[in-house]
Structure formats: C-alpha cells, structure tokens
Protein backbone atom coordinates (compact mmCIF):
# COMPACT_ATOMS: atom_id res chain seq x y z
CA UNK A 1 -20.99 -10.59 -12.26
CA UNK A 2 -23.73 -7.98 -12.83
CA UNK A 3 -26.79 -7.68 -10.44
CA UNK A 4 -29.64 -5.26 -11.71
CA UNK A 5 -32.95 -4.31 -10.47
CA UNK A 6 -35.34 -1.55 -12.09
CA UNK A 7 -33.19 1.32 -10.41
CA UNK A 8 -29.77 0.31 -10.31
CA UNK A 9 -27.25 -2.48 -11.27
CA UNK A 10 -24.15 -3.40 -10.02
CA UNK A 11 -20.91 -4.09 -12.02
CA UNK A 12 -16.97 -4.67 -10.61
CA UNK A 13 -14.88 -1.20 -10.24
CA UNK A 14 -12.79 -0.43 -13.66
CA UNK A 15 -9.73 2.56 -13.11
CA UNK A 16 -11.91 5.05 -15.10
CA UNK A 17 -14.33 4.98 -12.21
CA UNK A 18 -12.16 6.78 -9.73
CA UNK A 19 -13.02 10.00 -10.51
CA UNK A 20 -16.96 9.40 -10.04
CA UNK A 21 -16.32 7.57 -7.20
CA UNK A 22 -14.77 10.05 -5.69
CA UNK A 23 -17.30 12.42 -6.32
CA UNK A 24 -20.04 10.06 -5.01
CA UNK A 25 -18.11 10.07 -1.78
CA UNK A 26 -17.78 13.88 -1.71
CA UNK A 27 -21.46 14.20 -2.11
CA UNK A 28 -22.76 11.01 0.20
CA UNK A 29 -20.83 12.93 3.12
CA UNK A 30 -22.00 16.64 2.48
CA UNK A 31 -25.26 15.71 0.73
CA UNK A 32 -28.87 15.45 2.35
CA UNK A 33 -32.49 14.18 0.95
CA UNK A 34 -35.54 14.30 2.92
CA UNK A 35 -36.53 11.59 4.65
CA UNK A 36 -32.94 9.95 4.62
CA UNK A 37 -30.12 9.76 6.89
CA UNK A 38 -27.61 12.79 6.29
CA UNK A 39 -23.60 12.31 8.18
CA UNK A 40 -24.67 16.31 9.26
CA UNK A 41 -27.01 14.85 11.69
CA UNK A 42 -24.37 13.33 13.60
CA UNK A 43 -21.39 15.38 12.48
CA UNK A 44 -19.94 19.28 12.86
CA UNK A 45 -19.45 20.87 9.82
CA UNK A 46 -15.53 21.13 10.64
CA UNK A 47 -15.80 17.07 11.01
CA UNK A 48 -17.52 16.56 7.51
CA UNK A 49 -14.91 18.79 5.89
CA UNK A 50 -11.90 16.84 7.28
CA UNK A 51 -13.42 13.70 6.65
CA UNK A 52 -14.75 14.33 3.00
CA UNK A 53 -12.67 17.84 1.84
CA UNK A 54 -13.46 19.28 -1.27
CA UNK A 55 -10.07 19.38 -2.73
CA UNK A 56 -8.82 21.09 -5.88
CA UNK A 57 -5.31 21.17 -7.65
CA UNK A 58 -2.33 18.81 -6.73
CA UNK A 59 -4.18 17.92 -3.50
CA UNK A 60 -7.70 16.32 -5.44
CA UNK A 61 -4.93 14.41 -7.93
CA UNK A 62 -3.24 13.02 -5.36
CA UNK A 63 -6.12 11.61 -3.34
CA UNK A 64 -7.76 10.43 -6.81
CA UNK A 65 -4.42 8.54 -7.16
CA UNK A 66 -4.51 7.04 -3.42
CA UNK A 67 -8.13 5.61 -4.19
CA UNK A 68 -7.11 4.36 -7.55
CA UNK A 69 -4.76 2.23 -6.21
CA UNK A 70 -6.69 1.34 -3.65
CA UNK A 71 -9.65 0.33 -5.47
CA UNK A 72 -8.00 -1.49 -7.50
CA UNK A 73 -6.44 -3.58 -5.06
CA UNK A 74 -9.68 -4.25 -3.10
CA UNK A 75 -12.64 -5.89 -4.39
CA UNK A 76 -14.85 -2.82 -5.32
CA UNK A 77 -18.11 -2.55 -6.75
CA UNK A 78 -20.15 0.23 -8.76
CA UNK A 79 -23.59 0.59 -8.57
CA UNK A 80 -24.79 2.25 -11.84
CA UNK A 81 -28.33 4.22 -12.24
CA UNK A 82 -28.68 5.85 -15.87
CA UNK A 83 -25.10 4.58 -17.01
CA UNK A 84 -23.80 7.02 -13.92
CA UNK A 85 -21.91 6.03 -10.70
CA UNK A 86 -24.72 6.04 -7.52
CA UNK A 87 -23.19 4.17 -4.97
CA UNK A 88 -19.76 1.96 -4.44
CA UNK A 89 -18.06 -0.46 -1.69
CA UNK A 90 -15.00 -1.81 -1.54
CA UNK A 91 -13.56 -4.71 0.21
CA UNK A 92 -9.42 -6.23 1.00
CA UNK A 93 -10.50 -9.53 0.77
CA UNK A 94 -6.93 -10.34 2.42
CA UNK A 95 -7.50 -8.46 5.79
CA UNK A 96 -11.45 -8.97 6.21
CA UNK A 97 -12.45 -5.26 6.26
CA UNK A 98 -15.21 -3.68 4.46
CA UNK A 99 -13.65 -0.46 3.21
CA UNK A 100 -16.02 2.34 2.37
CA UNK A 101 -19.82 2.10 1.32
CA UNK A 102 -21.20 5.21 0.10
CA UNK A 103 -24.48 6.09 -1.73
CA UNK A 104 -25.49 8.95 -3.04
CA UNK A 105 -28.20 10.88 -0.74
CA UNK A 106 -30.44 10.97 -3.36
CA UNK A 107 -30.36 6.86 -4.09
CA UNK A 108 -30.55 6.07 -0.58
CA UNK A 109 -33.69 3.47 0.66
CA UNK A 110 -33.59 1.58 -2.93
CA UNK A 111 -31.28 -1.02 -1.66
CA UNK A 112 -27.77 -0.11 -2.87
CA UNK A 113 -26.25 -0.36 -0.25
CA UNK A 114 -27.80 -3.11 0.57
CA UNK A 115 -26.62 -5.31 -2.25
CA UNK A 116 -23.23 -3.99 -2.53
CA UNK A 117 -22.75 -5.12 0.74
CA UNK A 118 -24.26 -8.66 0.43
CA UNK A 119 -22.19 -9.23 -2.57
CA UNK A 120 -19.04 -7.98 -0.85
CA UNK A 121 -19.90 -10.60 1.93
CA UNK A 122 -20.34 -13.29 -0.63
CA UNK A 123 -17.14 -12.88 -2.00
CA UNK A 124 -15.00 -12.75 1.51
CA UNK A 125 -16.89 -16.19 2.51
CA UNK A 126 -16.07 -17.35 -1.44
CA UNK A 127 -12.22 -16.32 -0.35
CA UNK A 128 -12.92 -18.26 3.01
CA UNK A 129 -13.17 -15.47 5.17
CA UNK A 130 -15.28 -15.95 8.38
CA UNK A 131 -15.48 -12.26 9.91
CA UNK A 132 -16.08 -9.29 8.37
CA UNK A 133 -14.64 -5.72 10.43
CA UNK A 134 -15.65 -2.45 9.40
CA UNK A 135 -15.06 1.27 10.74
CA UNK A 136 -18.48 2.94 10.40
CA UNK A 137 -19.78 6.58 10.50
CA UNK A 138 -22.35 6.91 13.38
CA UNK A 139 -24.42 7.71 10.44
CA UNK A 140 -24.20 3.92 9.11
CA UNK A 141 -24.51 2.41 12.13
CA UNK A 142 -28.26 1.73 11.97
CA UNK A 143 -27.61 -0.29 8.79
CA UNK A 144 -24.92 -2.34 9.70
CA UNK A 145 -26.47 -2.73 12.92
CA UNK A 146 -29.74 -4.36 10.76
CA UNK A 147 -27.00 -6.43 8.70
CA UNK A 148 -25.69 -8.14 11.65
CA UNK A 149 -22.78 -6.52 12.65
CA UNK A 150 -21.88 -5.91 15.92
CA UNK A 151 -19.63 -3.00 17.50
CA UNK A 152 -16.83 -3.67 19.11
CA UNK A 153 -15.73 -0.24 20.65
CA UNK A 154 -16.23 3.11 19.46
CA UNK A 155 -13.05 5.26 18.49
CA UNK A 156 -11.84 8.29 18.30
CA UNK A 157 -10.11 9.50 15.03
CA UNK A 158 -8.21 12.03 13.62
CA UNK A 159 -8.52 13.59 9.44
CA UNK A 160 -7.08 16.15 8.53
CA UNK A 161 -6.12 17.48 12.27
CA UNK A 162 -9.90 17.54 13.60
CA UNK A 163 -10.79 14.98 15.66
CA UNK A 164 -13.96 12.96 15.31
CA UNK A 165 -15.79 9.32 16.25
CA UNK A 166 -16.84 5.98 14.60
CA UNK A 167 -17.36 2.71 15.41
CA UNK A 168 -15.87 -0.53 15.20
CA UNK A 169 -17.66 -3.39 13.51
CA UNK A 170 -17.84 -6.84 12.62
CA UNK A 171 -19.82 -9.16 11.42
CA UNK A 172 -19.08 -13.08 11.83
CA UNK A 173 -20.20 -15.20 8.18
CA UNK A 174 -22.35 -17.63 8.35
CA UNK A 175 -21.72 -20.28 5.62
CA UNK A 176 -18.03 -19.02 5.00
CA UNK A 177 -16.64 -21.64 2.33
CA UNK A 178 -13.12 -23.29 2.74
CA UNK A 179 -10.44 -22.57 0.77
C-alpha cells in the first residue's frame, strides 16, 4: 500500500524509521512556519518541553525504544518527501484510538495529514471498527474537528510533572465493514 502525490507519498512504518520519527515529532511540537498552526500558540514553553523533551543519552534510547515497540505494534504510516520522513500516524487497530499524527511544520497544508489519517480510518473500518477516539492537542483540534470528530470532554494531563490540556475525540465510521 503506497499512496503518492507530487509532494509526498505514503508507505507502512519499518523499525529503521523510529529514529526519524522521533525527530519529526520533536520538531512538529517545537517547530513553527508562517502561515501554519504552531502547538506554541496554544501551549507554555514549560508544556511543549514536557510534552516533546529534547532528550539525550540513556533517556533519548529509552524513549526511541518505547516508540519502537509501539509502532510496531500499531498500524503506523510514513509519509516520505525526498526519500525523508515528513509526517507519521499511528493507529491500535485493537482499541480504536488514533495514536499520534504529526507533520512537520514545514509540510503542513499539503495534505499529509490528511491522508494519513483517511488511510488509518480505512484500515480500522477494514478491521471492523466503528468508532475512532483520539486525544488531541488544542492545536489539532481544528482538523479533526473538519474530519468529523467530535469532543467528548477536555482533560487535563500530566508529562513529565507539568500539567497541561487536550481533548477527547471520536469519530463514529461510516461504512465500517464486518468482520
């Protein structure tokens, strides 16, 4: 399963990606570009750091070790521009919850994250799921507010001992399959 478009293509999550991804995430929550959507605008700087740190050492290994195991367990998805990691998503297909979905600042408003979250909602109707949940950023919530999700209840949550707030999605599937 590959989807392409002139910009970007999409391709399933292999182990060597971890390290990219992880770097993509580090850089979708600290990183801005004009005219886009930056987590700053709606979070402290003390809030981004907990939520995205900027680890080194024994500490960066061990997260990069979490998410590989992680990713590999979910269904996860790469978007690719110039052969390098732009965006990813991830989805436990078992439990109905969108993981993460991050895009680099700079590749935001070409559709990335729009398509890795269509096919992610392909697949959980293909596995016969018929809701969708998701904890989103109050950054995000625009987007999966135009995808047709719907919050639930905002909460409170805690990384890395500071305290911050997202919100509590889901989306109900049209068209799931059975079985």
């Amino acid at each position: 399963m590959e989807k392409a478009n002139e910009t970007f293509s999409l391709r399933p999550y292999r182990a060597e990606d971890c390290p990219g991804l992880v770097r993509v995430f580090e850089n979708a929550v600290h990183g801005v570009h004009p005219g886009r959507a930056a987590c700053r605008d709606a979070y402290t700087p003390a809030q981004l750091e907990a939520w995205a740190p900027r680890l080194d050492g024994e500490e960066a290994a061990e997260r990069e070790r979490a998410w590989a195991l992680s990713l590999a367990e979910h269904v996860t998805l790469v978007a690719e521009y110039g052969g390098e990691p732009v965006g990813f998503a991830d989805l436990d297909v078992r439990q109905g919850y969108l993981d993460r979905l991050y895009v680099l600042p700079t590749m935001r408003g070409r559709g990335i994250a729009s398509a890795l979250t269509e096919t992610l909602e392909e697949k959980a109707r293909a596995a016969g799921r018929s809701v969708l949940v998701t904890h989103v950023s109050l950054t995000a919530l625009p987007f999966f507010e135009r995808r047709g999700y719907h919050a639930v209840r905002r909460q409170r949550v805690e990384r890395r001992g500071v305290t911050m707030e997202n919100i509590v999605m889901e989306k109900v599937l049209d068209g799931t399959c059975a079985g």
